[in-house]
N, C-alpha and C. Protein backbone atom coordinates (compact mmCIF):
# COMPACT_ATOMS: atom_id res chain seq x y z
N UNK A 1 -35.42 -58.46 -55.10
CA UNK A 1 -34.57 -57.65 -55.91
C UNK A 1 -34.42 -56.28 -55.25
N UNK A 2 -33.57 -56.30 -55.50
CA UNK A 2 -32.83 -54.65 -54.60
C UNK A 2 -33.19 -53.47 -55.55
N UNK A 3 -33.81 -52.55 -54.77
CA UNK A 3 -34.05 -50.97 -55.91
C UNK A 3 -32.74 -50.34 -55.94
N UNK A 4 -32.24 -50.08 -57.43
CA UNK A 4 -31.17 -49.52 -57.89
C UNK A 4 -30.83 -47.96 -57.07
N UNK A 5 -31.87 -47.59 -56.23
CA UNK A 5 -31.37 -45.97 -55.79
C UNK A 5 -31.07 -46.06 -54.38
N UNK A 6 -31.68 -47.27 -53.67
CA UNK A 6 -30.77 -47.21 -52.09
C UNK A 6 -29.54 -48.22 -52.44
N UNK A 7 -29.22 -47.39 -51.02
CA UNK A 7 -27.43 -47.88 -50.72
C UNK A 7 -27.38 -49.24 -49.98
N UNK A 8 -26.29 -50.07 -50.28
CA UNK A 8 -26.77 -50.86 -49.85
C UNK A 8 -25.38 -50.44 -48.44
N UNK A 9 -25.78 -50.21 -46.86
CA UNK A 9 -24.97 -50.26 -46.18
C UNK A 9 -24.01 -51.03 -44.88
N UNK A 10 -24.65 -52.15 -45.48
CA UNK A 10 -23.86 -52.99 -44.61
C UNK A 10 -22.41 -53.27 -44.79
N UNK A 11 -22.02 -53.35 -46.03
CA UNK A 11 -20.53 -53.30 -45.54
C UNK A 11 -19.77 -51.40 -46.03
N UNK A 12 -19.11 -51.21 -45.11
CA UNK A 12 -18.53 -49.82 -44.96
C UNK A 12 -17.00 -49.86 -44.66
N UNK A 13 -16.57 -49.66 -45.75
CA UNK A 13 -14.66 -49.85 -45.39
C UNK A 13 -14.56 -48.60 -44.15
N UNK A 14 -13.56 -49.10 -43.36
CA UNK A 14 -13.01 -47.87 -42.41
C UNK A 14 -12.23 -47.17 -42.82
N UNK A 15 -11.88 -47.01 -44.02
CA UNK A 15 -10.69 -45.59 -44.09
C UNK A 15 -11.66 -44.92 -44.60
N UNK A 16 -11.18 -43.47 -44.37
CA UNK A 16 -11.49 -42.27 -45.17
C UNK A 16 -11.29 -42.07 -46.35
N UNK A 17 -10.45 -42.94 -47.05
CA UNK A 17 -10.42 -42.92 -48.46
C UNK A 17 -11.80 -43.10 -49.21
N UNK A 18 -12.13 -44.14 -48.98
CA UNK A 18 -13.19 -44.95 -49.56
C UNK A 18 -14.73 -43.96 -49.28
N UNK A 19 -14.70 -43.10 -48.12
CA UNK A 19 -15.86 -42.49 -47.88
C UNK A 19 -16.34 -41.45 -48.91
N UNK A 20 -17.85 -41.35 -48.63
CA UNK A 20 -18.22 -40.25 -50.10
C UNK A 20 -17.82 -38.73 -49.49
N UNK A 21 -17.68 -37.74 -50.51
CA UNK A 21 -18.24 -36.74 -49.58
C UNK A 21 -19.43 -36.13 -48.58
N UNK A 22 -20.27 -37.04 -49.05
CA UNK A 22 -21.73 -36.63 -48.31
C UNK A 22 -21.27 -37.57 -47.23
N UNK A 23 -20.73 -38.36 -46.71
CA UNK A 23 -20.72 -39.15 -45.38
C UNK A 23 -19.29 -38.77 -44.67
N UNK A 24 -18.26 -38.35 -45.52
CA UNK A 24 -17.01 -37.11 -44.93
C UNK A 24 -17.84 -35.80 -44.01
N UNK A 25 -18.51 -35.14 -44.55
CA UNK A 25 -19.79 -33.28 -44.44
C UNK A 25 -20.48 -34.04 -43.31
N UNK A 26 -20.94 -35.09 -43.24
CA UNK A 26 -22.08 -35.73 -42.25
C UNK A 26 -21.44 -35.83 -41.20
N UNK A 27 -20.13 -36.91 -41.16
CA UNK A 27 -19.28 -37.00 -40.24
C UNK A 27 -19.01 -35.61 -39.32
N UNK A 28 -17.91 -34.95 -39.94
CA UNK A 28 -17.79 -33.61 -39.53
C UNK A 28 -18.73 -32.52 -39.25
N UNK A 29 -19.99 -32.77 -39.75
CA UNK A 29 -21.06 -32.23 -39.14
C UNK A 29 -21.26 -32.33 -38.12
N UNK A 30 -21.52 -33.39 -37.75
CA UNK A 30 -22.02 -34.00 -36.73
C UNK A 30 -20.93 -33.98 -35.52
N UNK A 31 -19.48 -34.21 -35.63
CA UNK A 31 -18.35 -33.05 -34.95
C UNK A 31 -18.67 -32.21 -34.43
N UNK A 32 -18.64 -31.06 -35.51
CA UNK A 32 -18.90 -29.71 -34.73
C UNK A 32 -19.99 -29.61 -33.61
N UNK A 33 -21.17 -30.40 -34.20
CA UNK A 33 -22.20 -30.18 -33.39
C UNK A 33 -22.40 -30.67 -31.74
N UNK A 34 -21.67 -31.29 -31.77
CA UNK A 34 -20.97 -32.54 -30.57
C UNK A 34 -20.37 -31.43 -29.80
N UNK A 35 -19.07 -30.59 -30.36
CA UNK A 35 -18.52 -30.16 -29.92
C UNK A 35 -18.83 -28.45 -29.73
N UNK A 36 -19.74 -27.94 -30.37
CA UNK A 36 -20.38 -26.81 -30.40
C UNK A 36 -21.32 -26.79 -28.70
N UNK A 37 -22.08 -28.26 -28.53
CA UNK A 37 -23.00 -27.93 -27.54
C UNK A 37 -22.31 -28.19 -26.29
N UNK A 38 -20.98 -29.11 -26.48
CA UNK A 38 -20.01 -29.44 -25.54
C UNK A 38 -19.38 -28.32 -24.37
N UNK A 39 -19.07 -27.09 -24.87
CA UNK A 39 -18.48 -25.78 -24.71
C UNK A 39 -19.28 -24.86 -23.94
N UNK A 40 -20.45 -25.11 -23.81
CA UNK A 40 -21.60 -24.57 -22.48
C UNK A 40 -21.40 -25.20 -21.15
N UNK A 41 -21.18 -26.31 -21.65
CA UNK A 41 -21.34 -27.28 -19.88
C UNK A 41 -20.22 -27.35 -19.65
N UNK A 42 -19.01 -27.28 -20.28
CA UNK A 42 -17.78 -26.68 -20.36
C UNK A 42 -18.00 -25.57 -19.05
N UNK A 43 -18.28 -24.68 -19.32
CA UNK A 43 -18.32 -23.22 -18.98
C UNK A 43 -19.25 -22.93 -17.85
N UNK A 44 -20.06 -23.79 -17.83
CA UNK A 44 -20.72 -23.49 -16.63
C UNK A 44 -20.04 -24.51 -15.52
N UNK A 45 -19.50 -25.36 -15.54
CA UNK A 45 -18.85 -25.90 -14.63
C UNK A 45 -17.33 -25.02 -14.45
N UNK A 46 -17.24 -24.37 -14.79
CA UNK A 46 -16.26 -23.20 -13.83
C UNK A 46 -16.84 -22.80 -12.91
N UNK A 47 -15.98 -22.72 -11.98
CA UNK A 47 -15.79 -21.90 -10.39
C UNK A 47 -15.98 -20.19 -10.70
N UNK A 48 -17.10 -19.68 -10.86
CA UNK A 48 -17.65 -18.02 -10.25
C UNK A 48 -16.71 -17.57 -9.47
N UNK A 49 -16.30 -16.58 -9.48
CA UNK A 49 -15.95 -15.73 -9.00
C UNK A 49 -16.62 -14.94 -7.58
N UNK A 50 -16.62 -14.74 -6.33
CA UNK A 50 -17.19 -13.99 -5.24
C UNK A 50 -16.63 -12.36 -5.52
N UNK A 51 -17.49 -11.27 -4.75
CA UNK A 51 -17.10 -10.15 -4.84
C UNK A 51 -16.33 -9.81 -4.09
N UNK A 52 -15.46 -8.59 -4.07
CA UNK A 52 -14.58 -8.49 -3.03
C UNK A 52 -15.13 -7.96 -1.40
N UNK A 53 -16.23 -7.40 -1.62
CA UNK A 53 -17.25 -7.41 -0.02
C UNK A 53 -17.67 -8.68 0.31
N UNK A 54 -18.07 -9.51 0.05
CA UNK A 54 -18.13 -11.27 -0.02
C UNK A 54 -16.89 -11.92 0.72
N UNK A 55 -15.43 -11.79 0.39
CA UNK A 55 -14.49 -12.18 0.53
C UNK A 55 -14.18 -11.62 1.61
N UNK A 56 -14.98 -10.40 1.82
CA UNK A 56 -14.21 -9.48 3.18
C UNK A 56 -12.61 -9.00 3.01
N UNK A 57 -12.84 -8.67 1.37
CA UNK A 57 -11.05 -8.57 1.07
C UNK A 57 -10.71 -6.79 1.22
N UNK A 58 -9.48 -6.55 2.15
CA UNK A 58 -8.94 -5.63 1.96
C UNK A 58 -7.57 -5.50 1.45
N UNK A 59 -7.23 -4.57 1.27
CA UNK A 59 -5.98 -3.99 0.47
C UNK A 59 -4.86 -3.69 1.35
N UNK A 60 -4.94 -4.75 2.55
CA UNK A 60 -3.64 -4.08 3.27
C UNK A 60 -3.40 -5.91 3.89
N UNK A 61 -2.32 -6.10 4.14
CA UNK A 61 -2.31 -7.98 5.26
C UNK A 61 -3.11 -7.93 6.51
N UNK A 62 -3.29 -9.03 6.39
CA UNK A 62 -3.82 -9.42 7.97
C UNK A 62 -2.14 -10.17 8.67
N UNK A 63 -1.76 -9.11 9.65
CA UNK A 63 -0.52 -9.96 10.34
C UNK A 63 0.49 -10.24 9.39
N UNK A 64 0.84 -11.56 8.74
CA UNK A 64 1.66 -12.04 7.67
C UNK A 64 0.88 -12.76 6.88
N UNK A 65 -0.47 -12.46 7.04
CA UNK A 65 -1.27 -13.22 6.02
C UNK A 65 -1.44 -12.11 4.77
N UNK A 66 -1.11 -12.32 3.37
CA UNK A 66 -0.62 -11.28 2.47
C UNK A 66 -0.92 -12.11 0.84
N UNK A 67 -1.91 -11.57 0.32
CA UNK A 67 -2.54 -12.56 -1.07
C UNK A 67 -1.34 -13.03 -1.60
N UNK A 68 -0.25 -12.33 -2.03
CA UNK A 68 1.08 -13.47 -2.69
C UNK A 68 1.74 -14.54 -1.92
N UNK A 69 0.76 -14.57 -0.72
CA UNK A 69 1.56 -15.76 -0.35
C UNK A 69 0.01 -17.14 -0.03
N UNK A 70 -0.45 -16.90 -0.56
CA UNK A 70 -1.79 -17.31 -1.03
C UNK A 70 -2.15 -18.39 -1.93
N UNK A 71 -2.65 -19.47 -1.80
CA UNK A 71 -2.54 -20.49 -3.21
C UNK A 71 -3.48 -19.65 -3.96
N UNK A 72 -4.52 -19.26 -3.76
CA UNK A 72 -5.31 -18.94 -4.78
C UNK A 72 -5.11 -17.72 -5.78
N UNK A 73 -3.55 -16.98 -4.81
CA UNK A 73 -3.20 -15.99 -5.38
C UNK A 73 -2.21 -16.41 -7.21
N UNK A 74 -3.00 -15.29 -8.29
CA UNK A 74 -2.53 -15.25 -9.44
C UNK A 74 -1.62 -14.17 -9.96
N UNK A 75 -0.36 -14.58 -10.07
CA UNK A 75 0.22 -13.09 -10.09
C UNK A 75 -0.20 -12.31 -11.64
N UNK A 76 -0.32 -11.05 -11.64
CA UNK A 76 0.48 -10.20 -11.06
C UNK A 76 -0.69 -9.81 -10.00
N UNK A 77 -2.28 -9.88 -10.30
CA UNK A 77 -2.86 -9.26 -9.45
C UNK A 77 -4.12 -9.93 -9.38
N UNK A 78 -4.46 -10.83 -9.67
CA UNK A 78 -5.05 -11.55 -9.71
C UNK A 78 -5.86 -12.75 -8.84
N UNK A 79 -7.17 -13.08 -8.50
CA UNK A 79 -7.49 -14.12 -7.32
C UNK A 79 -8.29 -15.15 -8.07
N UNK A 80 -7.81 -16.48 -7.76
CA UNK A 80 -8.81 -17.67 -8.14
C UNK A 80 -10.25 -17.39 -7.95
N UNK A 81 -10.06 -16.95 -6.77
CA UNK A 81 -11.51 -16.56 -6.12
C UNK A 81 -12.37 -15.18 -6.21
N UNK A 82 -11.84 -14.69 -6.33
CA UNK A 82 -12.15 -13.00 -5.96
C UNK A 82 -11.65 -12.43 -7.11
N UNK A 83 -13.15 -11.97 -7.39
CA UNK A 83 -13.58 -10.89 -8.71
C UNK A 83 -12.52 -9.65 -8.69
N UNK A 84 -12.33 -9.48 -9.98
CA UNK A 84 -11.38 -7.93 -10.30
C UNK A 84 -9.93 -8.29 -9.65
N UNK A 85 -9.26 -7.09 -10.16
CA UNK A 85 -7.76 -7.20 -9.89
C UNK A 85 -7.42 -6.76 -8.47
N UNK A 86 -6.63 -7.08 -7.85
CA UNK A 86 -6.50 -7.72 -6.02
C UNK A 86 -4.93 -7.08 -5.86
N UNK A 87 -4.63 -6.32 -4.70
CA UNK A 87 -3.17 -5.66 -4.15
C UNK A 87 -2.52 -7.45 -3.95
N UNK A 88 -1.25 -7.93 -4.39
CA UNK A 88 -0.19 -8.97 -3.65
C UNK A 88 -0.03 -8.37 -2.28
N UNK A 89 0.02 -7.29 -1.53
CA UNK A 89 -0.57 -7.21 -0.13
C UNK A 89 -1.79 -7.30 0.42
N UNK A 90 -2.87 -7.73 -0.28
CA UNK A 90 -3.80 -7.52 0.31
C UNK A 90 -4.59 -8.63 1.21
N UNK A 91 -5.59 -8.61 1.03
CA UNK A 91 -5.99 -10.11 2.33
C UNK A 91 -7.57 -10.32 2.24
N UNK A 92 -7.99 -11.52 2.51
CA UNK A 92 -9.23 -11.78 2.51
C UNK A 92 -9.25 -13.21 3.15
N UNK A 93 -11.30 -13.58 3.61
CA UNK A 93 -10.87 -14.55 4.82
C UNK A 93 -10.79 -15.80 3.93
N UNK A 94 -10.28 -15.90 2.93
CA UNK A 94 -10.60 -17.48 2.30
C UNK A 94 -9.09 -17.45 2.10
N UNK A 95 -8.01 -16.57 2.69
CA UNK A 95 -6.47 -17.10 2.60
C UNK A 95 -6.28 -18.36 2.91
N UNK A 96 -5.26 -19.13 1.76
CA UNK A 96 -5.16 -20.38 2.47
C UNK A 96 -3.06 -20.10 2.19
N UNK A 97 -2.77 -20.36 3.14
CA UNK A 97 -0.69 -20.23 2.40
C UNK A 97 -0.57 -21.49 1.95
N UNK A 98 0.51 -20.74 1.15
CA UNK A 98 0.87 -21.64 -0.40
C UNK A 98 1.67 -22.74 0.66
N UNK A 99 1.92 -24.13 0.09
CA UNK A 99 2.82 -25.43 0.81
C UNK A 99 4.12 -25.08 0.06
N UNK A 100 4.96 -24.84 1.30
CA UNK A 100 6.77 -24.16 0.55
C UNK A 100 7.60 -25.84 0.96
């Protein structure tokens, strides 16, 4: 004989209709939490940034080598690679030119 206060859970309809609220809160609990610890390893698998002494970056071209013409270059001033905001003339040795 079955005790009247457990559940019995073997059969479980799949819609959300039918669910209690305590197993809706559980569900979505358990969501966030999934997705709360998700968002670190997220983040650490980004690409760091190097400094601009690192990069050997200056503020003037090398020849016709010139950060806006740069894949890694982000306009307006911006580097994939290289920390802080960067001259579109400027230059460093990890230039690679953009494929025209």
């Amino acid at each position: 004989m079955k005790n009247k206060t457990s559940r019995d859970l073997s059969f479980r309809p799949s819609s959300f209709a039918v669910w209690s609220r305590r197993d809706l809160m559980r569900t979505i609990g358990l969501a966030a939490a999934l997705a709360s610890t998700a968002f670190p390893i997220y983040a650490q698998t980004q690409q760091q940034k190097i400094s601009k002494s690192e990069a050997k970056y200056q503020d003037k071209p090398n020849g016709n080598q010139r950060c806006q013409m740069c894949q890694h270059f982000q306009a307006p001033n911006q580097c994939e690679l290289v920390e802080g905001g960067i001259s579109p003339n400027g230059w460093c040795q990890h230039f690679k030119a953009k494929n025209t």
